[in-house]
C-alpha atoms as a PDB file:
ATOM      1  CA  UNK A   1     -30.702  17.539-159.131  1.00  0.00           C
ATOM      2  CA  UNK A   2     -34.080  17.222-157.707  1.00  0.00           C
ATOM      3  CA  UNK A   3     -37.228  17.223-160.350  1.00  0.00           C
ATOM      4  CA  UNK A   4     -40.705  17.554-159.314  1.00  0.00           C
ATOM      5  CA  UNK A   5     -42.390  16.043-162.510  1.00  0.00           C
ATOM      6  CA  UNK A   6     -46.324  15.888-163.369  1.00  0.00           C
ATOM      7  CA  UNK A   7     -47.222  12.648-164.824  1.00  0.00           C
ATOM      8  CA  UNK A   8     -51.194  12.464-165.631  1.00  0.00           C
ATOM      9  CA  UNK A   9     -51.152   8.931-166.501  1.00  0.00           C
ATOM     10  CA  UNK A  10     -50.048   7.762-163.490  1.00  0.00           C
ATOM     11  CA  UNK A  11     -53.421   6.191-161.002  1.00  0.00           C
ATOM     12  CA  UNK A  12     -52.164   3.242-158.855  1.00  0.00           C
ATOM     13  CA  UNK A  13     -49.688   1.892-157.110  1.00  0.00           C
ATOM     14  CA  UNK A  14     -48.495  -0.114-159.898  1.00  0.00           C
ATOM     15  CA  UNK A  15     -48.347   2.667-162.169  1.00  0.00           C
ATOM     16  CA  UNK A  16     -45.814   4.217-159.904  1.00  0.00           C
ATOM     17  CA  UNK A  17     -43.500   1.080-159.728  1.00  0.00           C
ATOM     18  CA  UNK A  18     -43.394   1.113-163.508  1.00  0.00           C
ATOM     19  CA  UNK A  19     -42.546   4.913-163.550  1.00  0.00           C
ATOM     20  CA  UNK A  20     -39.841   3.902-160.649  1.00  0.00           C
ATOM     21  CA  UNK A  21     -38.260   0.842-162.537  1.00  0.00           C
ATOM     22  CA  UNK A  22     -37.884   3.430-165.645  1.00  0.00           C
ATOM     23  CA  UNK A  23     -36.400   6.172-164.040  1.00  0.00           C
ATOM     24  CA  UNK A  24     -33.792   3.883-162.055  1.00  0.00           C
ATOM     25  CA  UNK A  25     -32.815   1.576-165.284  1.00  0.00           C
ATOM     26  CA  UNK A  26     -31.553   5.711-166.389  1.00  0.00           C
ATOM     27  CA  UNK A  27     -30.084   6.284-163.098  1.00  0.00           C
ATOM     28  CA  UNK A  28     -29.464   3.181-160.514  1.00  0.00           C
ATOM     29  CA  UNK A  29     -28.835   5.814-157.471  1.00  0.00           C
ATOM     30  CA  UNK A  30     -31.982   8.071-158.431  1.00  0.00           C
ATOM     31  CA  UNK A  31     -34.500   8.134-155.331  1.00  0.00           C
ATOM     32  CA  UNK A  32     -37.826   8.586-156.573  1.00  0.00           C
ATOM     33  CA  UNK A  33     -41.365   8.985-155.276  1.00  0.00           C
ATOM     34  CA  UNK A  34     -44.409   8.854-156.893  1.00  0.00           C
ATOM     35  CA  UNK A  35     -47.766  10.094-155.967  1.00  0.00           C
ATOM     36  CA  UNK A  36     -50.847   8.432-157.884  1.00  0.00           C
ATOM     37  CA  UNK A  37     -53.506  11.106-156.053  1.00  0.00           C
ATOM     38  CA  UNK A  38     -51.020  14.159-156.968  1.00  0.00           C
ATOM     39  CA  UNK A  39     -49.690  12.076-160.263  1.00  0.00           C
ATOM     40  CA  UNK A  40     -46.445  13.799-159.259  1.00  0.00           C
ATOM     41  CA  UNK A  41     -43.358  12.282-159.365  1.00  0.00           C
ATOM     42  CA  UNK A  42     -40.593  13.485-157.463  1.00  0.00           C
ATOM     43  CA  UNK A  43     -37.039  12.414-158.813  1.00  0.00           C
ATOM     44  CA  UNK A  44     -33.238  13.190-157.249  1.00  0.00           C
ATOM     45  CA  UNK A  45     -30.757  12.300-159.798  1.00  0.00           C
ATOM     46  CA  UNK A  46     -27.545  13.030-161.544  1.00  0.00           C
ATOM     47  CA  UNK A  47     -29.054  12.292-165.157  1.00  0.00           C
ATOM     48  CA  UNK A  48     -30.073  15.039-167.103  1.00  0.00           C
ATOM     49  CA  UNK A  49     -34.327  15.836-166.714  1.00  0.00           C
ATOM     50  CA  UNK A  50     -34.586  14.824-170.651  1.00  0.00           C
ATOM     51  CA  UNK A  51     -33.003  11.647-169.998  1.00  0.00           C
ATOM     52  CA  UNK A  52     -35.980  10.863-167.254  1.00  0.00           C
ATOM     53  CA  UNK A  53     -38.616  12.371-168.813  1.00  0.00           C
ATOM     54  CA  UNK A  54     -37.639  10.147-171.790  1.00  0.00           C
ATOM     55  CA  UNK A  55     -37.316   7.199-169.952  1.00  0.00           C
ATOM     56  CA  UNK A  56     -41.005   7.551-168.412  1.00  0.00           C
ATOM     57  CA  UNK A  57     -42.516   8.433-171.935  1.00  0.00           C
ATOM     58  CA  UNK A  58     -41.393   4.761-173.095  1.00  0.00           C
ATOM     59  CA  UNK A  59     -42.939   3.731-170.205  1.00  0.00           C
ATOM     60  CA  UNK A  60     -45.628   4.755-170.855  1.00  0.00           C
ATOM     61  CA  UNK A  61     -46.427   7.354-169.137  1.00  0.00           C
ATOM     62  CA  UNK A  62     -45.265  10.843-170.672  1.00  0.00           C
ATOM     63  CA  UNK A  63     -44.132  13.410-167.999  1.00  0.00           C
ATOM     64  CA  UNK A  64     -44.074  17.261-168.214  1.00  0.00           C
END
């Protein structure tokens, strides 16, 4: 499934591989692609959205 998820707190670079670490410790084989100017996130996965949306909120960095 392919999610295109808006995640305000992201702003750098870093941000982005701490959204991506999160996402993939959910789903391994989850390609992922963050955008710090859009602070979009696009995700393609086989876990369920709540699963990633949870998994970037204890990041850090709640997702809607």
């Amino acid at each position: 499934m392919k999610l295109q998820l808006n995640v305000p707190g992201i702003s750098c670079g870093g941000c982005v591989s701490t959204v991506t670490q999160a996402i993939k410790a959910v789903d391994a084989n989850a390609s992922v692609q963050g955008d710090p100017k859009t602070k979009t996130v696009l995700v393609e996965t086989e876990s369920p959205e709540s699963a990633i949306k949870a998994a970037i909120a204890k990041a850090g960095y709640p997702a809607s």
